[in-house]
N, C-alpha and C. Protein backbone atom coordinates (compact mmCIF):
# COMPACT_ATOMS: atom_id res chain seq x y z
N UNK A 1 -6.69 37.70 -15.95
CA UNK A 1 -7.16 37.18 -14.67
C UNK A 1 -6.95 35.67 -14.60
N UNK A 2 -6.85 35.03 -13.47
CA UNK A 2 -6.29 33.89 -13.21
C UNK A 2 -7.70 33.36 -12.21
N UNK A 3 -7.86 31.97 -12.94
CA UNK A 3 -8.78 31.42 -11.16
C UNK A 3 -8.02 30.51 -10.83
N UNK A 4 -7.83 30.31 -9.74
CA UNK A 4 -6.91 29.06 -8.68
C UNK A 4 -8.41 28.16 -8.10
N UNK A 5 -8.55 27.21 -8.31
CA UNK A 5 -9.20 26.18 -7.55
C UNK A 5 -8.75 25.06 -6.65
N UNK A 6 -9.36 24.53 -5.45
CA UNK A 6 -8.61 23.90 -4.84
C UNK A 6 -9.70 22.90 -4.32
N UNK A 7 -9.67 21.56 -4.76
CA UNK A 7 -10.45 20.79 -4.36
C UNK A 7 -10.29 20.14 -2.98
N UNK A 8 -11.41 19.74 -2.49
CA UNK A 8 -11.86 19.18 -1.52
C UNK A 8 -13.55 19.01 -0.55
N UNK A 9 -13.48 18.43 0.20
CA UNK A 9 -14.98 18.41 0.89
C UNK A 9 -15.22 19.60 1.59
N UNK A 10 -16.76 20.32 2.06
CA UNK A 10 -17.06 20.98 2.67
C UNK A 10 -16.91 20.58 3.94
N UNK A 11 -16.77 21.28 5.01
CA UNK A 11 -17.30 21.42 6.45
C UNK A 11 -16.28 20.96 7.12
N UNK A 12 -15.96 21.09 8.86
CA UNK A 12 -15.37 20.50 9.38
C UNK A 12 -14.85 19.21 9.39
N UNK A 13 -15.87 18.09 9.36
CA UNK A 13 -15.69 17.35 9.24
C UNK A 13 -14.81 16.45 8.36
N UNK A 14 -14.11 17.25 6.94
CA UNK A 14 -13.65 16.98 6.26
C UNK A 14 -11.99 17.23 5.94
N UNK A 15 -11.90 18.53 6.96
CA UNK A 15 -11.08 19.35 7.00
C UNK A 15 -9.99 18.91 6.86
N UNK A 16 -9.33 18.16 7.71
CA UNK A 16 -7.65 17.56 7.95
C UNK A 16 -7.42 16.33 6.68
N UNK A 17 -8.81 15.91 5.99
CA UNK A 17 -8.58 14.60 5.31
C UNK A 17 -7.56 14.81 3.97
N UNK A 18 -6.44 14.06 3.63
CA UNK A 18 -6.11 13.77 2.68
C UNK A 18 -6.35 14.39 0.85
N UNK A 19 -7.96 14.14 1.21
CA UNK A 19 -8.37 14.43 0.43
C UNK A 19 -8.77 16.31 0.30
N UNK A 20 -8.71 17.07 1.27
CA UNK A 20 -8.76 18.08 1.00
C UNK A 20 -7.47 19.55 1.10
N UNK A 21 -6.49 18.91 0.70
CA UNK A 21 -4.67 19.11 0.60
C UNK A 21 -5.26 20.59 -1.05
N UNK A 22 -6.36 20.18 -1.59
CA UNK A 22 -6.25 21.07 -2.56
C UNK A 22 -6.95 22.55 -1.49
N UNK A 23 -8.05 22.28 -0.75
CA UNK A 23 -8.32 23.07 -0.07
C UNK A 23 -7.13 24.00 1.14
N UNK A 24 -6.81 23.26 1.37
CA UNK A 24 -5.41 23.75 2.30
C UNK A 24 -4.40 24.49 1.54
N UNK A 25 -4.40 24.29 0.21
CA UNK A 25 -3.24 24.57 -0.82
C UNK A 25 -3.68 25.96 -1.33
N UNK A 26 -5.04 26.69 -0.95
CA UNK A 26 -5.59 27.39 -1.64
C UNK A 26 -5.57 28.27 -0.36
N UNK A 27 -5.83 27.58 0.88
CA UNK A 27 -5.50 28.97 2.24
C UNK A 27 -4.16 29.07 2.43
N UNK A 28 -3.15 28.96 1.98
CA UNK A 28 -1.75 29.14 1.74
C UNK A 28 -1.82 30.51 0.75
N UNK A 29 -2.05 29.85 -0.38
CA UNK A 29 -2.04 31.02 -1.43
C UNK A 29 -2.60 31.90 -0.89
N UNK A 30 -3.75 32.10 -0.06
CA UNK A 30 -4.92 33.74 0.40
C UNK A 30 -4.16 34.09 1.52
N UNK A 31 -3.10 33.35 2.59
CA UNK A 31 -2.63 33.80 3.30
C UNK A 31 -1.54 34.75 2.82
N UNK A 32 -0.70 34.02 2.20
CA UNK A 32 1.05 34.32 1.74
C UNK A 32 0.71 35.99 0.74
N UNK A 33 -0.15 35.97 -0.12
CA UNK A 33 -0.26 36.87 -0.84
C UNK A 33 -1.54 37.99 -0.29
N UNK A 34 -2.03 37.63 0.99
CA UNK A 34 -2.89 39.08 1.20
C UNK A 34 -3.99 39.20 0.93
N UNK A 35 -4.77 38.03 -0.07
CA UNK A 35 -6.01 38.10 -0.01
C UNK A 35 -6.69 39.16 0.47
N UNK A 36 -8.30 39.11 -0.34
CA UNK A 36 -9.68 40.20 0.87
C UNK A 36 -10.06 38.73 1.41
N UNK A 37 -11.12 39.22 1.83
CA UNK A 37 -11.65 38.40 2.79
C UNK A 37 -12.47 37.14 1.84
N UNK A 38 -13.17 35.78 2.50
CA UNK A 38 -13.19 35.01 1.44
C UNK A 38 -15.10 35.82 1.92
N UNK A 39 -15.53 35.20 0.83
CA UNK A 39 -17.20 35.27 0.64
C UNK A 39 -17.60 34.37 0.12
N UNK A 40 -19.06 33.87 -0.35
CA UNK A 40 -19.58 32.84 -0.44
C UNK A 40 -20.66 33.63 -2.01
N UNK A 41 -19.83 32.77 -3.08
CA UNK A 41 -20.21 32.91 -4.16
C UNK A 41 -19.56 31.79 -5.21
N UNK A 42 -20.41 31.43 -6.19
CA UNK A 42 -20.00 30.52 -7.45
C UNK A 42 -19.75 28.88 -6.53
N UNK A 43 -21.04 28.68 -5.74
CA UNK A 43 -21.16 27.55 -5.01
C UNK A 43 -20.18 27.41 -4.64
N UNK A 44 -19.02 28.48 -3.94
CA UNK A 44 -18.24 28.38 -3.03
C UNK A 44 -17.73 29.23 -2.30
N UNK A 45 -16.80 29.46 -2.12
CA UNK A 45 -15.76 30.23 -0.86
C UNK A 45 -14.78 31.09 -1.83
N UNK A 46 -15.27 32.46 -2.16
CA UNK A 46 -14.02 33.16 -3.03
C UNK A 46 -13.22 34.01 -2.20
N UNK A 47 -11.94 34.28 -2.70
CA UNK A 47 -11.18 35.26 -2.03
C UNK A 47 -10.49 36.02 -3.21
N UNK A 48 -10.34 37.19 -3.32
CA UNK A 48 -9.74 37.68 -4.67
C UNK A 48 -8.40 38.53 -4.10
N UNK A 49 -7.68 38.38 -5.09
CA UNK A 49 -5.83 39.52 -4.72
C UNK A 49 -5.37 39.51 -5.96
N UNK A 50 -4.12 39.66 -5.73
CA UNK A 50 -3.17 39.77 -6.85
C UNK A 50 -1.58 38.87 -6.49
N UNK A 51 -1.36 38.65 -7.16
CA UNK A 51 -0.10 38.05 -7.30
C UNK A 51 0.88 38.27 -8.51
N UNK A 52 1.72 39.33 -8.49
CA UNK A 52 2.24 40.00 -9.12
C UNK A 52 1.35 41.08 -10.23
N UNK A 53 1.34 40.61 -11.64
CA UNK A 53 1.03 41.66 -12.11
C UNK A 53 -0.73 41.10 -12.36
N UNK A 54 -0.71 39.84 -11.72
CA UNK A 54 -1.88 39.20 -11.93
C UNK A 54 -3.12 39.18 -10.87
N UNK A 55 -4.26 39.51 -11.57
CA UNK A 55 -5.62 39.70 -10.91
C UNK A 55 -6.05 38.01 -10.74
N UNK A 56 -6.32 38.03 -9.08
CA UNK A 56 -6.39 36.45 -9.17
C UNK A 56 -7.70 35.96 -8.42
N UNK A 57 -8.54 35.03 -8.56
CA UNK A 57 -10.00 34.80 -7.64
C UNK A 57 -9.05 33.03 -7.62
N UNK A 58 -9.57 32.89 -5.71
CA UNK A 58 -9.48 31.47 -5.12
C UNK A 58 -10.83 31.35 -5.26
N UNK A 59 -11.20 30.22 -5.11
CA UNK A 59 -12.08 29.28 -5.15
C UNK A 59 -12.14 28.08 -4.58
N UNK A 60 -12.66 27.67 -3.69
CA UNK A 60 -12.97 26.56 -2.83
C UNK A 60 -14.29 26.12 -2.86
N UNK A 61 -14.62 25.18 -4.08
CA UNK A 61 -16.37 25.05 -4.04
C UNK A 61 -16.63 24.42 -2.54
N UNK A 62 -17.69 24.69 -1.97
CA UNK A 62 -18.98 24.38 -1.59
C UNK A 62 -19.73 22.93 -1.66
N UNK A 63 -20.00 22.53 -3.01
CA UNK A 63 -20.55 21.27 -3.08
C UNK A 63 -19.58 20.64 -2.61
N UNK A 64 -19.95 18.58 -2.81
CA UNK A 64 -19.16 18.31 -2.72
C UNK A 64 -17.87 17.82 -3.40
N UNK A 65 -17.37 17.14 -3.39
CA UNK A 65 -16.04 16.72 -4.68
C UNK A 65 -16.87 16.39 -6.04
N UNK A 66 -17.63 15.59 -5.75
CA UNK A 66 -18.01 15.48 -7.04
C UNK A 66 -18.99 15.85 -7.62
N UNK A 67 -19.04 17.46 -7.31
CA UNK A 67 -20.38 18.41 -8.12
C UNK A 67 -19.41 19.39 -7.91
N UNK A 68 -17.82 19.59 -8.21
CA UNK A 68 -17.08 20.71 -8.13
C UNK A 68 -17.41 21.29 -9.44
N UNK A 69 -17.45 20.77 -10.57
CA UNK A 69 -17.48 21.48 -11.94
C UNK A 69 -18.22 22.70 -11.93
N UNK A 70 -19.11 22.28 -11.15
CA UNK A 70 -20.40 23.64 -11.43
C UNK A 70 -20.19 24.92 -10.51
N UNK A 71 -19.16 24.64 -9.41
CA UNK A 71 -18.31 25.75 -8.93
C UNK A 71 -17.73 26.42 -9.89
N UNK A 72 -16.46 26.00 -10.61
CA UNK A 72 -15.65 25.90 -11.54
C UNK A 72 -16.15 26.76 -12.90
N UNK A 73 -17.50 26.01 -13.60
CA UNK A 73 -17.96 26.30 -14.55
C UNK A 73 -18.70 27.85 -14.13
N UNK A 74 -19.70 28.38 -13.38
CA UNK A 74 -20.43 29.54 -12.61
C UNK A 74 -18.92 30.51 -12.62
N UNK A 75 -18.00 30.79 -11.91
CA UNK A 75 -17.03 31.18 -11.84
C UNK A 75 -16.06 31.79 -13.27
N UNK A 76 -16.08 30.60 -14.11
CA UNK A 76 -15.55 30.69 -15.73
C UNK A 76 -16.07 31.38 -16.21
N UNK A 77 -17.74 31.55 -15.81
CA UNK A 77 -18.59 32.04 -16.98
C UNK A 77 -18.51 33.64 -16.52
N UNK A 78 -18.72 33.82 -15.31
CA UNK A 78 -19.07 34.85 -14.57
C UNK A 78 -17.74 35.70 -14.91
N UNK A 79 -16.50 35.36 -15.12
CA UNK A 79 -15.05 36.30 -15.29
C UNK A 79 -14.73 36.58 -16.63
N UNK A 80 -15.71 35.43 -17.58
CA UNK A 80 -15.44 35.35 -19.28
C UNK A 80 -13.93 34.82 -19.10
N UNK A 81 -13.67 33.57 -18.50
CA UNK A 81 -12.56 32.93 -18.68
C UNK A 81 -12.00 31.96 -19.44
N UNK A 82 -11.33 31.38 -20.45
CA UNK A 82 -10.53 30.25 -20.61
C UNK A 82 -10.21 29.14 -19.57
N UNK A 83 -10.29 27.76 -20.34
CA UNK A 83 -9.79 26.58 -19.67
C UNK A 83 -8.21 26.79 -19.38
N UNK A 84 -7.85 27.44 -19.97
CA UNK A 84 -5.91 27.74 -19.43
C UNK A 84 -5.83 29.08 -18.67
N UNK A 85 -6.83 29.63 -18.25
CA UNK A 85 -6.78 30.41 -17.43
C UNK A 85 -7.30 29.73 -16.15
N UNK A 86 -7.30 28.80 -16.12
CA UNK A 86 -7.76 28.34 -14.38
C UNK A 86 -6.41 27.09 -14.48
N UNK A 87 -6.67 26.95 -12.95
CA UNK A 87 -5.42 25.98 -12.16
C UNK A 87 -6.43 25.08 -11.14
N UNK A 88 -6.34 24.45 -10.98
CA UNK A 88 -6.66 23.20 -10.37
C UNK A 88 -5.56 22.51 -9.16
N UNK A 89 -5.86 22.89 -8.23
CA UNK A 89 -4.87 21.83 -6.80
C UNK A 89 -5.96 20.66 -6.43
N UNK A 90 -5.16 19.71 -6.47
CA UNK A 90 -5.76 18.46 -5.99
C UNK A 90 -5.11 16.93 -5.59
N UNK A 91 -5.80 16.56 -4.24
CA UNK A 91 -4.29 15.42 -4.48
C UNK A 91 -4.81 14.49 -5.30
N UNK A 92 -3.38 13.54 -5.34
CA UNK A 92 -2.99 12.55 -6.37
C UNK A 92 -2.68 11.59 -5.78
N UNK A 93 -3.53 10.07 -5.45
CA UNK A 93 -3.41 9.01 -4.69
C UNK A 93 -2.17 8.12 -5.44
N UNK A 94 -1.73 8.76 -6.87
CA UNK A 94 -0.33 7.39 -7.56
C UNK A 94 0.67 8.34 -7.69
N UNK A 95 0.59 9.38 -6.41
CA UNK A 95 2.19 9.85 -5.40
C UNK A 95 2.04 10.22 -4.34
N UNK A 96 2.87 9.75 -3.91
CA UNK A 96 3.98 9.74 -2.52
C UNK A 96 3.69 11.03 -2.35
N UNK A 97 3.11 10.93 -0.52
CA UNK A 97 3.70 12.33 -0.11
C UNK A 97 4.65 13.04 -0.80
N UNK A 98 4.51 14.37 -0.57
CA UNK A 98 5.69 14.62 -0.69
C UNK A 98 6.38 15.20 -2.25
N UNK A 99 5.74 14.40 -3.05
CA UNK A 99 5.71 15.08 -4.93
C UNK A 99 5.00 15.64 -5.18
N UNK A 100 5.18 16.46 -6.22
CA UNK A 100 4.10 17.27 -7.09
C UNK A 100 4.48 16.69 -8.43
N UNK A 101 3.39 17.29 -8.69
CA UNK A 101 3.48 17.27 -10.75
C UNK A 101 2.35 18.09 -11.29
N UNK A 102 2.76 18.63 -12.07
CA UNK A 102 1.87 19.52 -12.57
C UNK A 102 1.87 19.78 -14.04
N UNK A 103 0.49 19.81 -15.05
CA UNK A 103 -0.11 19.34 -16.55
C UNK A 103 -1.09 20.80 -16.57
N UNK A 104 -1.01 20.34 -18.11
CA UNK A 104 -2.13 20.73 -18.27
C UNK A 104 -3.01 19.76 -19.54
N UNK A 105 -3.99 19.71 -18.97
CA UNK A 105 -5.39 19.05 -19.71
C UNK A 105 -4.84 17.35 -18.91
N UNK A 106 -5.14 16.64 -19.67
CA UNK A 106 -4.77 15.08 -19.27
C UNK A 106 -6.73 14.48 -18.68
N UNK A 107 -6.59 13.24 -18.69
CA UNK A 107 -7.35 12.71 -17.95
C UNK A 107 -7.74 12.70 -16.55
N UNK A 108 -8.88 12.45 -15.82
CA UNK A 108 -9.33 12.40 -14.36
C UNK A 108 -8.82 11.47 -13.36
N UNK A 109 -8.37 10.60 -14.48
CA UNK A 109 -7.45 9.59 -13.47
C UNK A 109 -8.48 9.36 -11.98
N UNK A 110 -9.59 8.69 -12.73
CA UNK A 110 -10.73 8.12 -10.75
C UNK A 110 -10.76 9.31 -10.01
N UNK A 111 -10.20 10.43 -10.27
CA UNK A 111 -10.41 11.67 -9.35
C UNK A 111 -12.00 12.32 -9.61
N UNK A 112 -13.12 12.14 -8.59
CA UNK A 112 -13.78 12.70 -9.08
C UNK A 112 -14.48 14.23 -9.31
N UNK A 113 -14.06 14.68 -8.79
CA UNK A 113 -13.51 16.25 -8.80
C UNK A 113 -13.01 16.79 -9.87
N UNK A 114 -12.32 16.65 -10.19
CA UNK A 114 -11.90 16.32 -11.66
C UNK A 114 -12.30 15.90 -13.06
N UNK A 115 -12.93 15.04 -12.92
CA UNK A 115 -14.03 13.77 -13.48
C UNK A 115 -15.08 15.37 -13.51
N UNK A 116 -15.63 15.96 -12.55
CA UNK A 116 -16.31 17.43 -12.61
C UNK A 116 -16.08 18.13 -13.27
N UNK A 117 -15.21 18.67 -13.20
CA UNK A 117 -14.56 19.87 -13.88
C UNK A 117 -14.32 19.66 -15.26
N UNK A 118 -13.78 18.45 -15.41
CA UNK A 118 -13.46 18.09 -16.80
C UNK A 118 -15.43 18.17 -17.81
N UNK A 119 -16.42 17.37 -16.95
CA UNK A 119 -17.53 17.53 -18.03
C UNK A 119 -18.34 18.73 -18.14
N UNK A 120 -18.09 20.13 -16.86
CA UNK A 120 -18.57 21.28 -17.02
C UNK A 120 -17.61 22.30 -18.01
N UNK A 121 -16.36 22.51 -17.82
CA UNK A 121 -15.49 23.15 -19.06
C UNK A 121 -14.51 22.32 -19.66
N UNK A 122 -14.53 21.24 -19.89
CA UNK A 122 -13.74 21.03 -20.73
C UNK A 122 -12.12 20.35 -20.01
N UNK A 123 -11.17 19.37 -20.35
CA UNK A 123 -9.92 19.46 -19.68
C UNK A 123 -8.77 20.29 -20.15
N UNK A 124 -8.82 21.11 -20.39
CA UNK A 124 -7.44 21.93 -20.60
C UNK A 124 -7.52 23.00 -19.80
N UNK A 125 -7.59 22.96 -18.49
CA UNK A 125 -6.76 23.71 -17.31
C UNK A 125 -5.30 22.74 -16.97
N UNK A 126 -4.64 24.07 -16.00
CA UNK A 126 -4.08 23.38 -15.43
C UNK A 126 -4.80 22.40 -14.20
N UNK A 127 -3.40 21.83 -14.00
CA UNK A 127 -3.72 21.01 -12.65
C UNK A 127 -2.30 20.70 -11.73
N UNK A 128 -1.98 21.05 -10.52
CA UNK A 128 -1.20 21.08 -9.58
C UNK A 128 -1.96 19.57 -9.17
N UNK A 129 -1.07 18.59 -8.86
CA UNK A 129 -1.76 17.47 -8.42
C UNK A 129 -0.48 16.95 -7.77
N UNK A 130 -1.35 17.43 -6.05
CA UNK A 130 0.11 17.03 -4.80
C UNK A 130 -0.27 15.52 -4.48
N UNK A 131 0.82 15.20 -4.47
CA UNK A 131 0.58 13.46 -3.96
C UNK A 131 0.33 13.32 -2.69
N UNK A 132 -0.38 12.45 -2.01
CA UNK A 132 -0.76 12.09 -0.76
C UNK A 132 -0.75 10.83 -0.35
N UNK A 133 -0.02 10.03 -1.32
CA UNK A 133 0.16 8.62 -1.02
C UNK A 133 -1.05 7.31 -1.56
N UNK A 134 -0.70 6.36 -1.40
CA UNK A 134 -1.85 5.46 -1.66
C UNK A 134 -1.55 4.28 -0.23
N UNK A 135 -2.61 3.63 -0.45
CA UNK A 135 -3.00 2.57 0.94
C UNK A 135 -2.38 1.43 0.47
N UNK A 136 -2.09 0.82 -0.89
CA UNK A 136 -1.47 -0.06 -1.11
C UNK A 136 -2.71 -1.19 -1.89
N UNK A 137 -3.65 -0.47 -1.80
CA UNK A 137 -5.55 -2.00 -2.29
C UNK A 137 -5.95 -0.57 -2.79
N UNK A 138 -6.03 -0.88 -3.95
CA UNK A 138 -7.63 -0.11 -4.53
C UNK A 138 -8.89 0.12 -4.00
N UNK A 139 -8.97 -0.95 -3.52
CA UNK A 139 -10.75 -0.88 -2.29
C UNK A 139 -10.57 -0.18 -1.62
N UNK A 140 -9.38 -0.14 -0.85
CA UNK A 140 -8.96 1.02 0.74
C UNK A 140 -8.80 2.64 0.16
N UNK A 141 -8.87 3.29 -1.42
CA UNK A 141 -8.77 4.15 -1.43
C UNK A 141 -9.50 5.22 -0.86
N UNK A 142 -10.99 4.93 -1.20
CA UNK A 142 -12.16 5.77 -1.08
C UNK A 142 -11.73 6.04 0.82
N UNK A 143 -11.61 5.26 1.85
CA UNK A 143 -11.44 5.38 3.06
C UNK A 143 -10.36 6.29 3.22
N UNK A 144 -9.23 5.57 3.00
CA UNK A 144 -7.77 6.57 2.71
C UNK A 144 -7.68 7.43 2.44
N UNK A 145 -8.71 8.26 1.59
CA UNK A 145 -8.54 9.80 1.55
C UNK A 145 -9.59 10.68 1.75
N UNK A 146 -10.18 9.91 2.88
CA UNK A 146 -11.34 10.46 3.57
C UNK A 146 -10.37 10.53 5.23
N UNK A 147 -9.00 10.04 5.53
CA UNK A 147 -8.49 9.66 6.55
C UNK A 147 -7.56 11.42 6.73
N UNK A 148 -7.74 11.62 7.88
CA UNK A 148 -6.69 12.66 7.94
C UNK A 148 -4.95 12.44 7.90
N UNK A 149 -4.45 13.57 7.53
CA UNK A 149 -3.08 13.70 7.63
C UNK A 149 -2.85 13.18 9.13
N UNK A 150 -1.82 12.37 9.25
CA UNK A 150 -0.93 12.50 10.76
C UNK A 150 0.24 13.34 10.85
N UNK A 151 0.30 13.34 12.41
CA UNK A 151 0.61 14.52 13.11
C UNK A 151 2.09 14.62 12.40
N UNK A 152 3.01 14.08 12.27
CA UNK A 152 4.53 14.59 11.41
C UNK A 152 3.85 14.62 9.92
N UNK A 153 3.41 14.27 9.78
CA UNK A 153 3.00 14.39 7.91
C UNK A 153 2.37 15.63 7.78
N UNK A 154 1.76 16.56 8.56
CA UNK A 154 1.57 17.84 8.39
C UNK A 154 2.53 19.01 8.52
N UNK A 155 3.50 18.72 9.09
CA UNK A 155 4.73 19.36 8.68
C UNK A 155 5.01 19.57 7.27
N UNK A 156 5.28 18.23 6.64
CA UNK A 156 5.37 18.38 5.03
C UNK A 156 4.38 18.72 4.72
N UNK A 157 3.08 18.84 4.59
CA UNK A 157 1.94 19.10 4.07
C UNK A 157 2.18 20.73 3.58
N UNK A 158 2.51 21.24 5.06
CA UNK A 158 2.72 22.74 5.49
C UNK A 158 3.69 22.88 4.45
N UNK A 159 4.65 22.55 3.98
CA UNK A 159 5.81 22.68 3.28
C UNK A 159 5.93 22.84 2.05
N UNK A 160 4.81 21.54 1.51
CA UNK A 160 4.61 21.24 0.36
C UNK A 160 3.66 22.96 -0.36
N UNK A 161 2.93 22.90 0.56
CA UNK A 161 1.47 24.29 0.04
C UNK A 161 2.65 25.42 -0.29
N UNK A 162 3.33 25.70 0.62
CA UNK A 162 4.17 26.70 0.67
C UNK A 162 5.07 26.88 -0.54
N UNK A 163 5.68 25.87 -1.05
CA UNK A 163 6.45 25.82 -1.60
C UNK A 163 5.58 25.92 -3.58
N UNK A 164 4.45 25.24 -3.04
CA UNK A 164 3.52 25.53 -4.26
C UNK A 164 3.19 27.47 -4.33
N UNK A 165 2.46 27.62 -3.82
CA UNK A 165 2.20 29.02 -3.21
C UNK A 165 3.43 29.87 -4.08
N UNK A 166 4.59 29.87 -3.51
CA UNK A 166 5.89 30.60 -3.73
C UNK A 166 6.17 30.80 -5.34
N UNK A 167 6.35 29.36 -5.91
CA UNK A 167 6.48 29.47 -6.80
C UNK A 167 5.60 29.76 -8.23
N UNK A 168 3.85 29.84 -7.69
CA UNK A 168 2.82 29.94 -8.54
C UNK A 168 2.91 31.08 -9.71
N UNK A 169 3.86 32.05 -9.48
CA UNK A 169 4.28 32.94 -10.43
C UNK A 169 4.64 32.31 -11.88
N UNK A 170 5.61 31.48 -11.68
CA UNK A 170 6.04 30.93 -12.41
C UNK A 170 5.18 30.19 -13.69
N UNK A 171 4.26 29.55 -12.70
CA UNK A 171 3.12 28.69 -13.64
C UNK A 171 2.39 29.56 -14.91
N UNK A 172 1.72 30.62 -14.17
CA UNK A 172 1.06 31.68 -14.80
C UNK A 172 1.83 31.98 -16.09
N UNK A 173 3.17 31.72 -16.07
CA UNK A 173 3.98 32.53 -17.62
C UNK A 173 3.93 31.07 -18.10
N UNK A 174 3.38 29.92 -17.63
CA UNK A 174 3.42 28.72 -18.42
C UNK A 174 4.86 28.03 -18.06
N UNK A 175 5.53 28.25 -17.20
CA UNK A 175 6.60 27.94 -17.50
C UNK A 175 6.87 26.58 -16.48
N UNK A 176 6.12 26.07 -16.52
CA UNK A 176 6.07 24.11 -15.68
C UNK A 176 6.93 23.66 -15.14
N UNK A 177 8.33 23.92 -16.17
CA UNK A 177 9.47 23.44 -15.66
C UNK A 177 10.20 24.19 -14.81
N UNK A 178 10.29 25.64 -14.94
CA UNK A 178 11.08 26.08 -14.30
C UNK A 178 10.04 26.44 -12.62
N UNK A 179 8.83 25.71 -12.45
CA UNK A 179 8.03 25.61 -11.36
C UNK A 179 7.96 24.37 -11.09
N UNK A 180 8.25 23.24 -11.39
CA UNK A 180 8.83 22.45 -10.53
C UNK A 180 9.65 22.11 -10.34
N UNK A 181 11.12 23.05 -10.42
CA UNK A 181 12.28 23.31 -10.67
C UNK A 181 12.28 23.96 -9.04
N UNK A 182 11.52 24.48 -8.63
CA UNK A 182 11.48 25.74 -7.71
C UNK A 182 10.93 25.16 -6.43
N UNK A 183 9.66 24.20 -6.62
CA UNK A 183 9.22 23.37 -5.68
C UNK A 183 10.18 22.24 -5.28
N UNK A 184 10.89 22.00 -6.51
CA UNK A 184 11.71 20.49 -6.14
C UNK A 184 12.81 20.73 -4.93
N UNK A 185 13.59 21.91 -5.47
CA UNK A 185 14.57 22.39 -4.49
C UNK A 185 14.06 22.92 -3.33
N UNK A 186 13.15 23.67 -3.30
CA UNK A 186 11.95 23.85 -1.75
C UNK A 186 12.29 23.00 -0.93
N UNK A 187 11.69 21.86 -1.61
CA UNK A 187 11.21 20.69 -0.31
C UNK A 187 12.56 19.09 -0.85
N UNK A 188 13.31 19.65 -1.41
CA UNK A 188 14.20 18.86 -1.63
C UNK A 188 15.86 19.94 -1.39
N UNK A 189 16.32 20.47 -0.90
CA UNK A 189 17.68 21.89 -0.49
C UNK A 189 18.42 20.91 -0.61
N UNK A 190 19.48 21.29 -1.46
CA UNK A 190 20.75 20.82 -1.37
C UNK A 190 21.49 20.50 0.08
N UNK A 191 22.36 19.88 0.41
CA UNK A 191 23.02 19.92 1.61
C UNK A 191 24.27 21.17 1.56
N UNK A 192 24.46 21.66 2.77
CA UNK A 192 25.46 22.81 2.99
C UNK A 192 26.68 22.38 2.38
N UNK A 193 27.45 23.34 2.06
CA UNK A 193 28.86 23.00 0.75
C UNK A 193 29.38 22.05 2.17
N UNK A 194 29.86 22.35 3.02
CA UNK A 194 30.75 22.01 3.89
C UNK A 194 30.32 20.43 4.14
N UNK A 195 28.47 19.77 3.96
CA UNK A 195 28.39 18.69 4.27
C UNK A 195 28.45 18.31 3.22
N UNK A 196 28.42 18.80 1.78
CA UNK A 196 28.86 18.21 0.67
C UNK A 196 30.23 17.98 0.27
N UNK A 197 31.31 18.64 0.83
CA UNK A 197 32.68 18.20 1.15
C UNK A 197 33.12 17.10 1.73
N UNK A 198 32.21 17.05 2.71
CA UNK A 198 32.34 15.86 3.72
C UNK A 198 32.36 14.35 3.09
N UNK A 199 30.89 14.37 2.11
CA UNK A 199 30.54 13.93 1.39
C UNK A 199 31.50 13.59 0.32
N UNK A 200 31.80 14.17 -0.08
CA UNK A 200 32.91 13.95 -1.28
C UNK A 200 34.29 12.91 -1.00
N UNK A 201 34.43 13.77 0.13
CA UNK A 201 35.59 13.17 1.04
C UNK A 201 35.54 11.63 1.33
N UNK A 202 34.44 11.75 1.77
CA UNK A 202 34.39 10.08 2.01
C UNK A 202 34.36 9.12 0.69
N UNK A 203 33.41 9.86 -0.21
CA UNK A 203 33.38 8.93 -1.14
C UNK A 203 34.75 8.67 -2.11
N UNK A 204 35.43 9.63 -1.83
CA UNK A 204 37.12 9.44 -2.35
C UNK A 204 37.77 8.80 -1.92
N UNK A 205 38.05 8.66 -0.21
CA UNK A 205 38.53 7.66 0.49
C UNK A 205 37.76 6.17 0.10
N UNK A 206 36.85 5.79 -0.06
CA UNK A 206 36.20 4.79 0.09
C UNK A 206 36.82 4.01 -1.28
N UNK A 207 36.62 5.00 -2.40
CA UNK A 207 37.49 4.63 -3.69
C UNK A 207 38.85 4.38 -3.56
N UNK A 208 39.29 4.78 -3.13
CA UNK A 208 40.94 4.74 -2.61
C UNK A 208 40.74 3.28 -2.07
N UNK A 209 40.20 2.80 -1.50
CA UNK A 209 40.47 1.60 -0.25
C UNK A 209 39.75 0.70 -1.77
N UNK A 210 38.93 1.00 -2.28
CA UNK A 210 38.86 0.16 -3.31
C UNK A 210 39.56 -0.96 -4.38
């Protein structure tokens, strides 16, 4: 069995912010794969399915970011789980829209959600950690990812979950690389042979005139 967690704030109010891209990343996964319905257990929002040969519970705590552990931990205890049996989505303010990276164990890096999870079980889960950019000042963070996505940046947002989602198979056999191997080309596609000809073309001529 697998738990997927996906951080972020409770309630409306929180919904579109930056900061809750792990929550969004986790109604991707319950959509794409079929989920039951979610319910309200382990101080949060569960939804349980499968994803391939794997028995899987989402999780969206309830508290707030920084009393996620005890979601996390209630949940662990309750399935008799391992720290490498759970996954962690959460963004990452030192990347750019638009990247992923994904560990397992490492430090909280000021995340405090994280900073959670890490002192209720321990750090050796994974962690999916989508970038959402930074403000450019350390002081402006705490605001900045309390700020919602804008309106073209949810396009990629949409893109990014998806492309996480798709390839989550992969993770499960441990296999990191060949899952962000899978996301990279997602949201990064080669150009069509014909505009890569084009491409070529020019850059041959250009050498030529050289």
């Amino acid at each position: 069995m697998r738990l997927i967690v996906g951080l972020g704030n409770p309630g409306p109010r929180y919904a579109d912010n930056r900061h809750n891209i792990g929550f969004m990343a986790v109604d991707e996964i319950v959509r794409r794969y079929s989920f039951g319905p979610v319910r309200a257990k382990f101080h949060g929002g569960v939804a349980e399915g499968t994803i391939g040969p794997e028995k899987v519970v989402c999780l969206c705590p309830t508290t707030f970011m920084n009393e996620s552990g005890r979601a996390v931990q209630a949940a662990m205890q309750f399935y008799k789980l391992e720290p490498g049996d759970i996954t962690v989505i959460h963004d990452e303010i030192d990347l750019p829209l638009g990247k992923v990276k994904v560990k397992k164990g490492g430090g909280a890096g000021g995340h405090n959600g994280i900073r959670s999870i890490d002192a209720h079980v321990g750090p050796e889960y994974w962690r999916i950690r989508l970038g959402v950019g930074h403000p450019g000042d350390r002081g402006l963070v705490k605001n900045f990812v309390l700020m919602d996505f804008g309106k073209e940046e949810r396009k990629l947002v949409a893109d990014i979950n998806a492309a996480c989602a798709e390839a989550l198979p992969l993770l499960f056999g441990a296999d990191e690389n060949r899952f962000m191997n899978k996301v990279n080309l997602a949201l990064n596609p080669p150009p069509p042979k014909n505009e890569k000809l084009k491409a070529d073309q020019r850059k041959s001529a250009e050498e030529e005139q050289n």
